[in-house]
Protein backbone atom coordinates (compact mmCIF):
# COMPACT_ATOMS: atom_id res chain seq x y z
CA UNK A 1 -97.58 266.50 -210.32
CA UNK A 2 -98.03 268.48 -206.73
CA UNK A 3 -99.69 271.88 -206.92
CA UNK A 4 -99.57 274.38 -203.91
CA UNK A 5 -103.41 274.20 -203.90
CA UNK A 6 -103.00 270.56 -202.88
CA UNK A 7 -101.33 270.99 -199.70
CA UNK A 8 -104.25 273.68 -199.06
CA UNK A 9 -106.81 271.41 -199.72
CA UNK A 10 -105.09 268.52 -197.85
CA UNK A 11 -104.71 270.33 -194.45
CA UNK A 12 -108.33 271.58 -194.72
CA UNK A 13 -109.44 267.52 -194.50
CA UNK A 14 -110.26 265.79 -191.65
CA UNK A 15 -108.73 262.53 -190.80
CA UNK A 16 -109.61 259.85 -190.01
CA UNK A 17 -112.40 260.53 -191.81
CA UNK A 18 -114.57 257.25 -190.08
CA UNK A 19 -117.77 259.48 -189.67
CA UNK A 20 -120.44 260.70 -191.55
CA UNK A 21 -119.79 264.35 -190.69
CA UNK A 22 -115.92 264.31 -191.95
CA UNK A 23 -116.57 262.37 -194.91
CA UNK A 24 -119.54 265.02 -195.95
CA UNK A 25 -116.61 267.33 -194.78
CA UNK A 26 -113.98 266.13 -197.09
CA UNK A 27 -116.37 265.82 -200.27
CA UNK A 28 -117.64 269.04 -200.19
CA UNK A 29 -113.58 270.51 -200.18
CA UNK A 30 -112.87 267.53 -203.16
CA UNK A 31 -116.48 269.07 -205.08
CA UNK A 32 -114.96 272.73 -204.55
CA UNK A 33 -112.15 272.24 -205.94
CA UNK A 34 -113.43 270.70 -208.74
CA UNK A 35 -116.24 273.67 -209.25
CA UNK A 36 -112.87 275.87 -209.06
CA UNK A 37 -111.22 273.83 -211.60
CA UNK A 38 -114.20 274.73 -213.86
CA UNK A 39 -116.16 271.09 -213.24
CA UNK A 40 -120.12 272.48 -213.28
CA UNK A 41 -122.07 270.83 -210.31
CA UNK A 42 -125.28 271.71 -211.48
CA UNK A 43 -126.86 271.04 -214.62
CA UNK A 44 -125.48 267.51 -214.35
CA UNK A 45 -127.59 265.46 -217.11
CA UNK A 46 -129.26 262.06 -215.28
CA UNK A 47 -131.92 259.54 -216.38
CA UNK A 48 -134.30 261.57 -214.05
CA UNK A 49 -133.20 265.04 -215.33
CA UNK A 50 -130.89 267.65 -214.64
CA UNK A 51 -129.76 267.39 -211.07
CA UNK A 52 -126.90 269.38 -208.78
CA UNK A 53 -124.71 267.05 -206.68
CA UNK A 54 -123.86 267.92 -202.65
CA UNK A 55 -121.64 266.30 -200.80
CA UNK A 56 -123.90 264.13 -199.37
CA UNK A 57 -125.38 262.56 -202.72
CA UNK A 58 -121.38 261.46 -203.05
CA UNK A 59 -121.32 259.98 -199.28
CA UNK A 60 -124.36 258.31 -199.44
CA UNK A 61 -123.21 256.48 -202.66
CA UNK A 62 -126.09 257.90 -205.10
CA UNK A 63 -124.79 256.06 -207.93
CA UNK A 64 -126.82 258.16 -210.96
CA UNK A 65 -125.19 261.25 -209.42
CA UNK A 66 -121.91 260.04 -208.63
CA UNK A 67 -121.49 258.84 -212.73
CA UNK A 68 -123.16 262.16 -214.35
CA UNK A 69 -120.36 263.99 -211.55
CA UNK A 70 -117.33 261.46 -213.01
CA UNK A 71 -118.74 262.25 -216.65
CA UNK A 72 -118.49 265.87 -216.41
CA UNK A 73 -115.15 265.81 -214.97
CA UNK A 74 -114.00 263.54 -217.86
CA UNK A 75 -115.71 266.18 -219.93
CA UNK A 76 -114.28 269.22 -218.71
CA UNK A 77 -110.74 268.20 -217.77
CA UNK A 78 -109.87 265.80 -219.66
CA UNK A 79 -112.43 266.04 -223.06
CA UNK A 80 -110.24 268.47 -224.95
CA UNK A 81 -107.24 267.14 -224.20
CA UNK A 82 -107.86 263.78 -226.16
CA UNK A 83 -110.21 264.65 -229.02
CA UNK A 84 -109.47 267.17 -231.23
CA UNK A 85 -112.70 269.00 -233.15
CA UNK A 86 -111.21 269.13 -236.68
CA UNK A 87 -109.72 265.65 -236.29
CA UNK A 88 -112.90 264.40 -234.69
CA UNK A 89 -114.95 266.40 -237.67
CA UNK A 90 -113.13 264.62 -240.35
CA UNK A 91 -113.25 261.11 -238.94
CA UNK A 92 -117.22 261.64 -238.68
CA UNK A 93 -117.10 262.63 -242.66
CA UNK A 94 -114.84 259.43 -243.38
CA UNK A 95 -116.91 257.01 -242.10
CA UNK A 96 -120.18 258.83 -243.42
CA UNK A 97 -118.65 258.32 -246.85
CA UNK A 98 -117.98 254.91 -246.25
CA UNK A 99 -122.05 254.40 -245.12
CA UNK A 100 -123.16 255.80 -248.01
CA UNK A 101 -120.82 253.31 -250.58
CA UNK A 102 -121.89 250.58 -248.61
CA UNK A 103 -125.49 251.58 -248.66
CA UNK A 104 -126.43 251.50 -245.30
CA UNK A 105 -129.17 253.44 -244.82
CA UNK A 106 -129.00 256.25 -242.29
CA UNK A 107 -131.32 255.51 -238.86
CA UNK A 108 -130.60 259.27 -237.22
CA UNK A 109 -129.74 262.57 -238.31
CA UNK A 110 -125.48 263.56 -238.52
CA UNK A 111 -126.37 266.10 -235.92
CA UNK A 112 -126.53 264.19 -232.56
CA UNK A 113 -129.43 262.65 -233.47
CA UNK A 114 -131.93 265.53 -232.85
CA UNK A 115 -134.48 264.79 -235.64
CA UNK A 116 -137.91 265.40 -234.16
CA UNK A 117 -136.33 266.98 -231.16
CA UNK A 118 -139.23 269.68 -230.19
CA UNK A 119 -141.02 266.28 -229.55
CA UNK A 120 -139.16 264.97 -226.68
CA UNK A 121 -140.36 265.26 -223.18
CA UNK A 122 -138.94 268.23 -220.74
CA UNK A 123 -136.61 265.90 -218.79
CA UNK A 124 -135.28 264.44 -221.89
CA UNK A 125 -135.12 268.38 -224.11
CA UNK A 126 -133.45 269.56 -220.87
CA UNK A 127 -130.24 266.64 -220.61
CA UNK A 128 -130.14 267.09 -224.69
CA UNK A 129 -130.09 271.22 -224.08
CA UNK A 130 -126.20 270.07 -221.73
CA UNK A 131 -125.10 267.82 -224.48
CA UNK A 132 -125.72 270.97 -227.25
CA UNK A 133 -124.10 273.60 -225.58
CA UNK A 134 -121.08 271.38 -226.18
CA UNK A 135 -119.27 271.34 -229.49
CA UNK A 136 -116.66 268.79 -228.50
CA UNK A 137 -119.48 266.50 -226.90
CA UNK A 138 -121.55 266.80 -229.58
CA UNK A 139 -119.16 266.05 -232.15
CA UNK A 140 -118.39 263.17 -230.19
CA UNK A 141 -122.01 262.00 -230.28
CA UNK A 142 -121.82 262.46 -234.29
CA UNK A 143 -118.56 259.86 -234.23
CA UNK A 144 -120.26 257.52 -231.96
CA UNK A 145 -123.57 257.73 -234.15
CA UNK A 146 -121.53 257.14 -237.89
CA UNK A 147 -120.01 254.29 -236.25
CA UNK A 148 -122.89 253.01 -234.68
CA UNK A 149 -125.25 253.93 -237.82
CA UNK A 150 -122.76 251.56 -240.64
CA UNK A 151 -123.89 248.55 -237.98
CA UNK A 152 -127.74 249.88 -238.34
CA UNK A 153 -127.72 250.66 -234.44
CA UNK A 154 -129.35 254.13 -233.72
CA UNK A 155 -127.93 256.16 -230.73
CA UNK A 156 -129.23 258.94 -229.08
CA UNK A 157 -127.68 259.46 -226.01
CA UNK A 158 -124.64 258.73 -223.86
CA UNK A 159 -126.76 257.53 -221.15
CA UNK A 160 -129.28 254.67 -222.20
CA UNK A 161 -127.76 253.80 -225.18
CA UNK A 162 -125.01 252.51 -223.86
CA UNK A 163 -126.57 250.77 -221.45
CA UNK A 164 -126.78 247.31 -222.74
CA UNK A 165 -122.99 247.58 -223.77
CA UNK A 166 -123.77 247.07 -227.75
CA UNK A 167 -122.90 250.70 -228.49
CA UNK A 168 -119.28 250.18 -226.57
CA UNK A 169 -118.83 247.04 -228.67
CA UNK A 170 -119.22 248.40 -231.63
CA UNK A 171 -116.94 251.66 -231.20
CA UNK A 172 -114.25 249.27 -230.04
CA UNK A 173 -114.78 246.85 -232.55
């Protein structure tokens, strides 16, 4: 679908865009449209904290920015418009059921996993403080953890836990 913002943004590039400068250039006009579109570019949750991502942390290929940048567009454009809470809220109570006639015992809390949260370090209380202020997200993390939890696998995060790919194996599974 073509938007009249598009042909705005497109004749504000530069192009070729072979050179540092240009490419810096054409980021920052892709990162403000996406801060107009509502995508936060601060406050993005990383393994080493809450960062902000520039232009140049895109161009120069910082990887741990780039994916906590992809996530939160995923998350605010596209989130809502493939999960819905109630549905989401329901599944969650489903499979809880189902844990508890199996007898599987329980490894985290049903609420993202935030037992013992005063505990964590400030990096860590800060990226949990993003996922919180999200009710959609954080339902999300309550599916992912009553899936994960029948198969005894604790997860905490959307970051490190799936990691190792175990946590994607079993939601698929």
């Amino acid at each position: 679908m073509h938007h009249a913002g598009d042909t705005a943004l497109l004749s504000k590039a530069r192009y070729p865009a072979d050179r540092r400068p240009m490419q810096v250039h054409n980021t920052g006009l892709a990162l403000s449209a996406l801060k107009e579109a509502g995508v936060p570019l601060s406050a993005l949750p990383t393994t080493c904290g809450i960062v902000s991502v520039k232009p140049d942390d895109i161009v120069d290929g910082d990887r741990e920015k780039t994916l906590s940048l992809l996530w939160a567009v995923a998350r605010t454009l596209q989130l809502a418009a493939v999960l819905k809470f109630t549905t989401l809220r329901a599944e969650v109570q489903r499979i809880l059921a189902r844990v508890r006639q199996l007898g599987v015992c329980p490894l985290i809390t049903a609420v993202a996993g935030l037992e013992g949260r005063q505990h964590l370090p400030g990096q860590q209380q800060a990226l949990l403080q993003v996922y919180l202020q999200d009710e959609l997200l954080n339902a999300l993390m309550e599916w992912v953890q009553a899936v994960c939890r029948s198969y005894g696998v604790a997860v905490h995060n959307f970051t490190s836990c799936f990691a190792d790919g175990v946590v994607l194996c079993l939601l698929v599974s």
